[in-house]
Protein backbone atom coordinates (compact mmCIF):
# COMPACT_ATOMS: atom_id res chain seq x y z
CA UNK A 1 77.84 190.61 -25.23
CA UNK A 2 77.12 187.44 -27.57
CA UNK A 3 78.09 184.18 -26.21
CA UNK A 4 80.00 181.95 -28.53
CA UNK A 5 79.64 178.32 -27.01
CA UNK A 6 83.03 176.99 -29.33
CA UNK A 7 84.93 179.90 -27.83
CA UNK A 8 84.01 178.91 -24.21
CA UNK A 9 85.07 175.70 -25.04
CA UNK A 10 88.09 176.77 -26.66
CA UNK A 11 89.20 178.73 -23.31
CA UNK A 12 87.88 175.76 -21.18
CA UNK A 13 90.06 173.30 -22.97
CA UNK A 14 93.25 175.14 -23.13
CA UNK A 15 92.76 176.05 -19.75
CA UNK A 16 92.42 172.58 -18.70
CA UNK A 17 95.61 171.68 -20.58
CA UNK A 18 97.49 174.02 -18.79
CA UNK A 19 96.31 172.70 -15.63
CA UNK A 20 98.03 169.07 -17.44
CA UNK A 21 101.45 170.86 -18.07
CA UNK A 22 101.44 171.71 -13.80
CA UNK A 23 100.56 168.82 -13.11
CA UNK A 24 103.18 167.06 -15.32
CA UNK A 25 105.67 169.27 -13.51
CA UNK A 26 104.57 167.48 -10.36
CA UNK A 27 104.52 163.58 -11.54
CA UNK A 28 106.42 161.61 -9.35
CA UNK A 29 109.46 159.48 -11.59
CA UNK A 30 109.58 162.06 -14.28
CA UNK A 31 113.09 162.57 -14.10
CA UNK A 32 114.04 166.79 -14.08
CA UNK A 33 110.02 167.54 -14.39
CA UNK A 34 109.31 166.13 -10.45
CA UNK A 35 109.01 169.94 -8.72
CA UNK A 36 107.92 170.05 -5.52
CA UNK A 37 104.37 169.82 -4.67
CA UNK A 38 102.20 169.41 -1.06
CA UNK A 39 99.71 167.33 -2.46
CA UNK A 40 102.60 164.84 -3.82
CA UNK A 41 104.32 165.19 -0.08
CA UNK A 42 100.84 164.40 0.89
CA UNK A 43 101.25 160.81 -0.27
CA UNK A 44 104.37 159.90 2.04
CA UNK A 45 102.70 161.66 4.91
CA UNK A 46 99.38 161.70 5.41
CA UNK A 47 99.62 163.18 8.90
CA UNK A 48 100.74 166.32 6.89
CA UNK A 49 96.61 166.56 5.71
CA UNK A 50 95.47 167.18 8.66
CA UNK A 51 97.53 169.88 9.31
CA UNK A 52 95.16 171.57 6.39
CA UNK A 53 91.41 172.72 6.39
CA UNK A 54 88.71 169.40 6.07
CA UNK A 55 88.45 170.29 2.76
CA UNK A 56 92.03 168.89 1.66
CA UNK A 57 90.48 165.18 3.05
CA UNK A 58 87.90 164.84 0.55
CA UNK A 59 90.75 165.86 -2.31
CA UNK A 60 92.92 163.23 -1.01
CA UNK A 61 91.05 161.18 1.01
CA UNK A 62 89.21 159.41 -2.40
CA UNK A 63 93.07 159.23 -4.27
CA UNK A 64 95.03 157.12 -0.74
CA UNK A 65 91.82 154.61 -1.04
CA UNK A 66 92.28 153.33 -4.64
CA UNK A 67 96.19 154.21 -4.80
CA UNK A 68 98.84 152.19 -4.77
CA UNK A 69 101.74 154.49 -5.78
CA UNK A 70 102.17 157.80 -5.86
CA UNK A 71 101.46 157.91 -9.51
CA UNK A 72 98.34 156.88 -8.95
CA UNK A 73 97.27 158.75 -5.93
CA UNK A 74 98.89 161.85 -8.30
CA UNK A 75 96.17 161.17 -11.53
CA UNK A 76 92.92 161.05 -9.31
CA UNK A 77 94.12 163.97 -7.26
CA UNK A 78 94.77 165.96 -10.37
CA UNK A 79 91.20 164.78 -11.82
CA UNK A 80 89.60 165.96 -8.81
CA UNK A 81 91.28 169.36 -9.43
CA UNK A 82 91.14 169.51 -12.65
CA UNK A 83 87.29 168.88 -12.65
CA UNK A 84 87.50 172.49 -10.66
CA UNK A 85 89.65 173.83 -13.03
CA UNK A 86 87.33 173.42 -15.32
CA UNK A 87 84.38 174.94 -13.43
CA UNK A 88 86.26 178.00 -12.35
CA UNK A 89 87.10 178.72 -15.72
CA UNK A 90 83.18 178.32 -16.97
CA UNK A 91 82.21 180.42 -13.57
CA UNK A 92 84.94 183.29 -14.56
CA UNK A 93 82.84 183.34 -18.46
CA UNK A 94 79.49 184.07 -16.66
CA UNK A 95 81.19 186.78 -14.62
CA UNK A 96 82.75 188.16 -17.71
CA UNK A 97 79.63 187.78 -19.39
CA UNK A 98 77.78 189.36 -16.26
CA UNK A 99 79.77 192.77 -16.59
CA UNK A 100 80.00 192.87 -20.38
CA UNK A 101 83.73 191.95 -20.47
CA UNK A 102 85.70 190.45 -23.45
CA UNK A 103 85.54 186.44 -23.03
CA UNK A 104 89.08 186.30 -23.60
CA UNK A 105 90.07 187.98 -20.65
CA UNK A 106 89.46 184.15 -18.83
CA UNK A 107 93.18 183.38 -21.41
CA UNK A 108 94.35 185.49 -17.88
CA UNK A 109 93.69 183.21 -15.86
CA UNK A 110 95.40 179.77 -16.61
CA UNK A 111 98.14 181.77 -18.72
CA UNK A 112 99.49 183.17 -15.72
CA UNK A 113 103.39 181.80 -14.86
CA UNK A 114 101.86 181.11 -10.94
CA UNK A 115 99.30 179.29 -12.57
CA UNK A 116 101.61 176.74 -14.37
CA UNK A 117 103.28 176.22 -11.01
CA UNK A 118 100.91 175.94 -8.56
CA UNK A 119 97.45 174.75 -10.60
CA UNK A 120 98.79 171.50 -9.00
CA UNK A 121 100.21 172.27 -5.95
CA UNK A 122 97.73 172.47 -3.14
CA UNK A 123 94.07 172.14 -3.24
CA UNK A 124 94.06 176.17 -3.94
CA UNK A 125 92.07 175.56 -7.33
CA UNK A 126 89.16 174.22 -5.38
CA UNK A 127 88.71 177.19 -2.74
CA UNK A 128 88.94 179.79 -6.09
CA UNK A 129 86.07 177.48 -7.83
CA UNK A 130 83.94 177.93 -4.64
CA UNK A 131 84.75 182.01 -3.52
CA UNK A 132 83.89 182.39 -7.56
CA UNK A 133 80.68 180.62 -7.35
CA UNK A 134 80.31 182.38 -3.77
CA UNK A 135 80.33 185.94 -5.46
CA UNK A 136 78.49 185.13 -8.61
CA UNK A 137 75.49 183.65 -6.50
CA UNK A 138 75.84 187.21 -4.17
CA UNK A 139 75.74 189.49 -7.01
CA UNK A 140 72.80 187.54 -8.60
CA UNK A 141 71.68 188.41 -4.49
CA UNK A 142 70.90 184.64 -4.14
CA UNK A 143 72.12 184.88 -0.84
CA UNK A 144 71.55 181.45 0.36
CA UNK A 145 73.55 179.85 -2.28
CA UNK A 146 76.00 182.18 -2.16
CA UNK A 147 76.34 181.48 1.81
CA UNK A 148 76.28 177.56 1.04
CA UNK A 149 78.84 177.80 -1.73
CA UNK A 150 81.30 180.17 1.12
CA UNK A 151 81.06 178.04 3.55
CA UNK A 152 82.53 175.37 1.47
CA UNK A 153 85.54 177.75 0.90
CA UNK A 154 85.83 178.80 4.23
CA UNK A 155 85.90 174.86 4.51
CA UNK A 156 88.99 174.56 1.96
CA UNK A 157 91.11 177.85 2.78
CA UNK A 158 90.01 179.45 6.09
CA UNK A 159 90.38 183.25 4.60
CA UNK A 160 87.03 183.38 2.72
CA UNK A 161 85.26 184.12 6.18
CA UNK A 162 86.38 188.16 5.32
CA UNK A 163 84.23 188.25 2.84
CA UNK A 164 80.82 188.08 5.04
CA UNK A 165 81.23 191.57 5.92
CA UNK A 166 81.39 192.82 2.96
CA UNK A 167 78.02 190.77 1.60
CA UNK A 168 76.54 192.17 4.74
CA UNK A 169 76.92 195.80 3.01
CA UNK A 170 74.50 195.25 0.33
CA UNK A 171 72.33 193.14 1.81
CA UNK A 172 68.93 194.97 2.81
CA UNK A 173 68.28 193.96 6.48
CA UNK A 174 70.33 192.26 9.26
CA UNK A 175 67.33 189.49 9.03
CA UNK A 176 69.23 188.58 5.91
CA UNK A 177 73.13 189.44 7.15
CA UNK A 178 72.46 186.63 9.99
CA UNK A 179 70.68 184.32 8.07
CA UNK A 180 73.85 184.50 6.05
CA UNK A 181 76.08 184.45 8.28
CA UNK A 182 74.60 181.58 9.95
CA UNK A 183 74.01 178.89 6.56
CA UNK A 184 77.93 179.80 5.90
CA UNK A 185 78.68 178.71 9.26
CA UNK A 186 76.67 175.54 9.48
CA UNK A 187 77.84 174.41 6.01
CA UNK A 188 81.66 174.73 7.17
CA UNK A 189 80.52 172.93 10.30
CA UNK A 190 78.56 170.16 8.41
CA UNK A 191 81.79 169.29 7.01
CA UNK A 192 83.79 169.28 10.16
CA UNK A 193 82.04 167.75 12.68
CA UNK A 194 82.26 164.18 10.99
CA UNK A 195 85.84 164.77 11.73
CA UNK A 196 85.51 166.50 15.21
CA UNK A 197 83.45 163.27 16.36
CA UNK A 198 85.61 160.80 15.08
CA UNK A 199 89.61 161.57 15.96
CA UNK A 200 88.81 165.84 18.00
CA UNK A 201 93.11 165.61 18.15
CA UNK A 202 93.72 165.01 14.22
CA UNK A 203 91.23 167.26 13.48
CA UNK A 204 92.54 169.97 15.69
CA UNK A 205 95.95 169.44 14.41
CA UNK A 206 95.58 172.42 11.59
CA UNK A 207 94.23 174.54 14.66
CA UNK A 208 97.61 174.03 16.51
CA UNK A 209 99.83 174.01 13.93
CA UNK A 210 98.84 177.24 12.07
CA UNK A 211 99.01 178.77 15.54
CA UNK A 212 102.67 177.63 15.70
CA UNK A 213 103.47 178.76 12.60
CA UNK A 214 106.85 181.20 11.70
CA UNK A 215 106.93 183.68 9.23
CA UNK A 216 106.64 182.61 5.25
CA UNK A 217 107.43 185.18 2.42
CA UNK A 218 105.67 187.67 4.38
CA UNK A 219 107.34 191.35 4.93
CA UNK A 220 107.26 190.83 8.65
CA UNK A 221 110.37 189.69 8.22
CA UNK A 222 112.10 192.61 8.08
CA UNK A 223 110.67 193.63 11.11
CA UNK A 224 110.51 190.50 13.12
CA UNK A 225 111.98 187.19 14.08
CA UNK A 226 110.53 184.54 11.84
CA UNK A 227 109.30 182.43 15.24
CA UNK A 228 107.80 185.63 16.49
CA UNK A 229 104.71 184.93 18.05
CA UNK A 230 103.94 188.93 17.68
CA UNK A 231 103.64 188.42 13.77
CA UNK A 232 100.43 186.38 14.72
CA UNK A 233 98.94 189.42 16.50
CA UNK A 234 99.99 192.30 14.45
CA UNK A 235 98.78 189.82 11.38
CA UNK A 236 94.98 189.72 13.25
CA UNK A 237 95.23 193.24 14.28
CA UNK A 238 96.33 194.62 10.34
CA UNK A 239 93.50 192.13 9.07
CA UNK A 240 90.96 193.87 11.12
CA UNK A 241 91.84 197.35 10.49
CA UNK A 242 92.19 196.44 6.78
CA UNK A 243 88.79 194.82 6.14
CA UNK A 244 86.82 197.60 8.31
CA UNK A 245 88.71 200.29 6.22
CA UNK A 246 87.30 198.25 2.86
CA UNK A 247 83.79 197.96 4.37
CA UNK A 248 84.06 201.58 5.05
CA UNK A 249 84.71 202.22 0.78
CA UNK A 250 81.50 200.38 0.02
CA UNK A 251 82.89 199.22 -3.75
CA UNK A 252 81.39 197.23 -5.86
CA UNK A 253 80.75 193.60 -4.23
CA UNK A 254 83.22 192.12 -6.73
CA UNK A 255 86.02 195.05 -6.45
CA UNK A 256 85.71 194.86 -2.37
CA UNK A 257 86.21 191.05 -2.38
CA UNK A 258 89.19 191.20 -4.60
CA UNK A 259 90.58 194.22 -2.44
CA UNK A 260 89.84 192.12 0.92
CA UNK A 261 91.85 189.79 -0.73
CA UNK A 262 94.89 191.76 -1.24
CA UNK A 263 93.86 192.86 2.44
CA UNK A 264 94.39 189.31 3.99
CA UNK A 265 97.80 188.33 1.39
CA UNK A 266 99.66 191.34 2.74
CA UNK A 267 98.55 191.57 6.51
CA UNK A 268 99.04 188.17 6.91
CA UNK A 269 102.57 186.51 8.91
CA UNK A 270 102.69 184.02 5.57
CA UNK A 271 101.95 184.55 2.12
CA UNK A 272 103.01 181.52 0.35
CA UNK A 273 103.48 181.77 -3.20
CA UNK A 274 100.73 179.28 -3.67
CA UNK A 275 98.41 181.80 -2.47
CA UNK A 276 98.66 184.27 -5.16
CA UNK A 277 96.33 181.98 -7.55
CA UNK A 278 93.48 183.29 -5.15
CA UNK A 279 94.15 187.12 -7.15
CA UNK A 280 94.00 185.90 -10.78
CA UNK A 281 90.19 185.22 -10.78
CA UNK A 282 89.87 189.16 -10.01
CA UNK A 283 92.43 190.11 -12.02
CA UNK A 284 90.31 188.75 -14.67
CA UNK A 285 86.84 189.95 -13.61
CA UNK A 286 88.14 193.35 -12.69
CA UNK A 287 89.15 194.03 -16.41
CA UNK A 288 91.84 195.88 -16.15
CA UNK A 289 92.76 197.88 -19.33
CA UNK A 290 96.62 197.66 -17.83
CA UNK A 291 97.75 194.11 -16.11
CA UNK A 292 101.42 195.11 -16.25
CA UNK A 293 101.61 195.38 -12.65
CA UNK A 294 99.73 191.97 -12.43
CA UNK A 295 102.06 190.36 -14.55
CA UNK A 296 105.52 191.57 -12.85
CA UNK A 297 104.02 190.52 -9.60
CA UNK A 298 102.86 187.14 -10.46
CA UNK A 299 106.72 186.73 -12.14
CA UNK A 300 108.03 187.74 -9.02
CA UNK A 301 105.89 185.56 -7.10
CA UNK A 302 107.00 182.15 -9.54
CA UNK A 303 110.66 183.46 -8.59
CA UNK A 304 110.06 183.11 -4.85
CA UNK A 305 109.55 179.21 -5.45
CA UNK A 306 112.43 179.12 -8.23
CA UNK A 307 114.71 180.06 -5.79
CA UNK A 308 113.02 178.71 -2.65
CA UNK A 309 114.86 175.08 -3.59
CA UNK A 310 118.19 176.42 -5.19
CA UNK A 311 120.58 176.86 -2.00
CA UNK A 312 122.53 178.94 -4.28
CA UNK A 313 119.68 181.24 -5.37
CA UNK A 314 118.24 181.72 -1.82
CA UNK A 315 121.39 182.27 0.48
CA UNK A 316 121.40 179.26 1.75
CA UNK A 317 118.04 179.50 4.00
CA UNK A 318 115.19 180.71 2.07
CA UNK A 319 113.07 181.69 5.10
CA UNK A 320 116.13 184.37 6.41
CA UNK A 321 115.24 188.31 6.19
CA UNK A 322 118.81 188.29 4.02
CA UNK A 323 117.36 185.51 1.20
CA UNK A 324 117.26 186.98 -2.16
CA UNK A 325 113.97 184.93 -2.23
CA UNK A 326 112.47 186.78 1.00
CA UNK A 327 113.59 190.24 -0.76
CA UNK A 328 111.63 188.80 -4.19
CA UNK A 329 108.86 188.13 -2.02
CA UNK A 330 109.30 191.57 -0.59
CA UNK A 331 108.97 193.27 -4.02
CA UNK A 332 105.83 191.51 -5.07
CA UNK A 333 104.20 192.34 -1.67
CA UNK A 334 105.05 196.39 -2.65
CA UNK A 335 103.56 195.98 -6.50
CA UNK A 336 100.22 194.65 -4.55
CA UNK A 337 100.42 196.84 -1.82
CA UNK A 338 100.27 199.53 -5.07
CA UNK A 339 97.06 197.82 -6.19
CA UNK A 340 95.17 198.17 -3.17
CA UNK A 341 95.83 201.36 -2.74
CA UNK A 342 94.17 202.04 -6.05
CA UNK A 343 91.47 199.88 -5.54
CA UNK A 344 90.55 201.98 -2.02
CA UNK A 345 91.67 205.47 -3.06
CA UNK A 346 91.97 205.10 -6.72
CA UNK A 347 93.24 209.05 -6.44
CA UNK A 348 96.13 208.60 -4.89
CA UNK A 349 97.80 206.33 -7.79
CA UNK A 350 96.55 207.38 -11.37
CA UNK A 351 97.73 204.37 -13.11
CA UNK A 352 96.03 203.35 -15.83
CA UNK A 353 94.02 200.36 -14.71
CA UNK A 354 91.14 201.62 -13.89
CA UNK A 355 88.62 198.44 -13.58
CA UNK A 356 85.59 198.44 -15.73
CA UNK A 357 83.15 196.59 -13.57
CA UNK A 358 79.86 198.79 -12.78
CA UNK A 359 78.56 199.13 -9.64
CA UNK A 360 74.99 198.12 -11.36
CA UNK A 361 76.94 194.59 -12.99
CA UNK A 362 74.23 192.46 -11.19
């Protein structure tokens, strides 16, 4: 497929822009724009940081040193991210351009509703720049690279680890799967121990707290007390079962991530809304000739945060198995739990999506 260089641009910039408008939607003293956003709660309490992966201190870390006021911390936070926004949207044209997509499939992307919301919301935007470089260095079966690149975004979101499995699949000896497993490791750890060393008890702090953790916009729900320490369990036990069953399929490297994906959204005790930008790079990759199933989700998914806020939306507590808001989150889990299903027995649903990446796209 030809490469137009003014059309990459094109998709770059408007993409970018995009990433503007969510981050206007954030600004702090906008009054009616100021939604909520972590990385603005950030600001007012920076113990709240550590509570995240290392990655989210070298996001915000740079912003608190030169800042002043929120708006400030606010501008160099969103030109960190939007520096990744950027380079996520130029690593999604090589992938297109890898499997002999059309370029503007990338418009998917940074057009998507959850997109407009959460581009600035999180540091989200950075771990999808690094599992995209991750996966383009793997299918080029640059495997060092690739392990470098996912250790950095097992370093910003903790999920990515799944994916070493399913590397290990097409890689040609276990020489290779534990030299792979091993740079991914040490990278995450280069970036940790600085932090280990210098305050072990802050840095720990995400350890303890995601272990305390209730129930978020996850199914479990309906099944479950929020505080139910058994949602952590059955969470690990449905992640395991999930990923060996995907291992098991050997798909495509770039159809088995995407799946493992879905795999680790819908087993897990939370699935914050935020969390749904990690799907959109696929979505994209994947070309699908039918994203209506996409599309309904990721409205859905905008709708759990629209009414997450609105007392008289949500029922008055948001995080209760009888929010309207838990059962919107329930009906986007069941439009996903769809897509998986085609993506691992693509028999048992004959929808129309039907992704056109080869098996031989490296």
């Amino acid at each position: 497929m030809n490469q137009s260089p003014s059309q990459d641009r094109l998709i770059v910039n408007i993409s970018v822009t995009l990433f503007c408008i969510s981050l206007l939607l954030k600004f702090p003293g906008i009054v009616g724009l100021a939604f909520y956003s972590d990385l603005v709660s950030w600001y007012y309490d920076t113990v709240v940081i550590s509570m995240n992966a290392v990655m989210a201190r070298f996001v915000t870390y740079p912003a608190l040193a030169v800042a002043h006021d929120p708006q400030t911390y606010v501008l160099v936070t969103g030109v960190i991210l939007l520096v990744t926004v950027a380079l996520s949207v130029h690593m999604l044209l090589k992938l297109l351009q890898m499997f002999g997509l059309e370029r503007w499939r990338a418009f998917l992307f940074a057009l998507s509703p959850s997109f407009i919301f959460f581009a600035y919301y999180n540091i989200d935007v950075v771990g999808i720049l690094f599992i995209l470089g991750a996966l383009y260095f793997a299918l080029k079966r640059k495997w060092t690279f690739s392990a470098c690149i996912l250790g950095l975004a097992i370093a910003t979101k903790v999920f990515p680890f799944i994916y070493i499995p399913l590397v290990w699949v097409v890689q040609p000896s276990w020489k290779e799967r534990f030299k792979y497993a091993s740079v991914t490791f040490l990278v995450w750890l280069a970036l940790n121990v600085p932090f280990i060393i210098a305050n072990f008890s802050d840095w720990y702090l995400f350890v303890s707290v995601q272990g305390q953790w209730g129930i978020e916009d996850s199914w479990m729900i309906f099944v479950l007390p929020q505080m139910s320490p058994i949602a952590h369990y059955l969470s690990y036990l449905l992640l395991i079962l999930g990923i060996v069953h995907v291992v098991r399929q050997k798909m495509p490297l770039e159809r088995a991530w995407f799946a493992a994906t879905l795999v680790f959204m819908l087993s897990s005790y939370k699935f914050p809304p935020q969390y749904f930008l990690y799907l959109l790079p696929f979505v994209v990759i994947l070309g699908f000739n039918r994203p209506e199933p996409f599309l309904l989700a990721d409205v859905l998914n905008v709708l759990v945060i629209v009414t997450w806020f609105t007392p008289w939306l949500n029922g008055g507590n948001p995080l209760d198995a009888s929010s309207p808001t838990q059962w919107i989150g329930l009906a986007r889990e069941l439009i996903l739990f769809a897509v998986l299903v085609y993506l691992v027995k693509p028999r048992i649903l004959k929808w129309s999506l039907q992704p056109l990446s080869s098996e031989n796209a490296v």
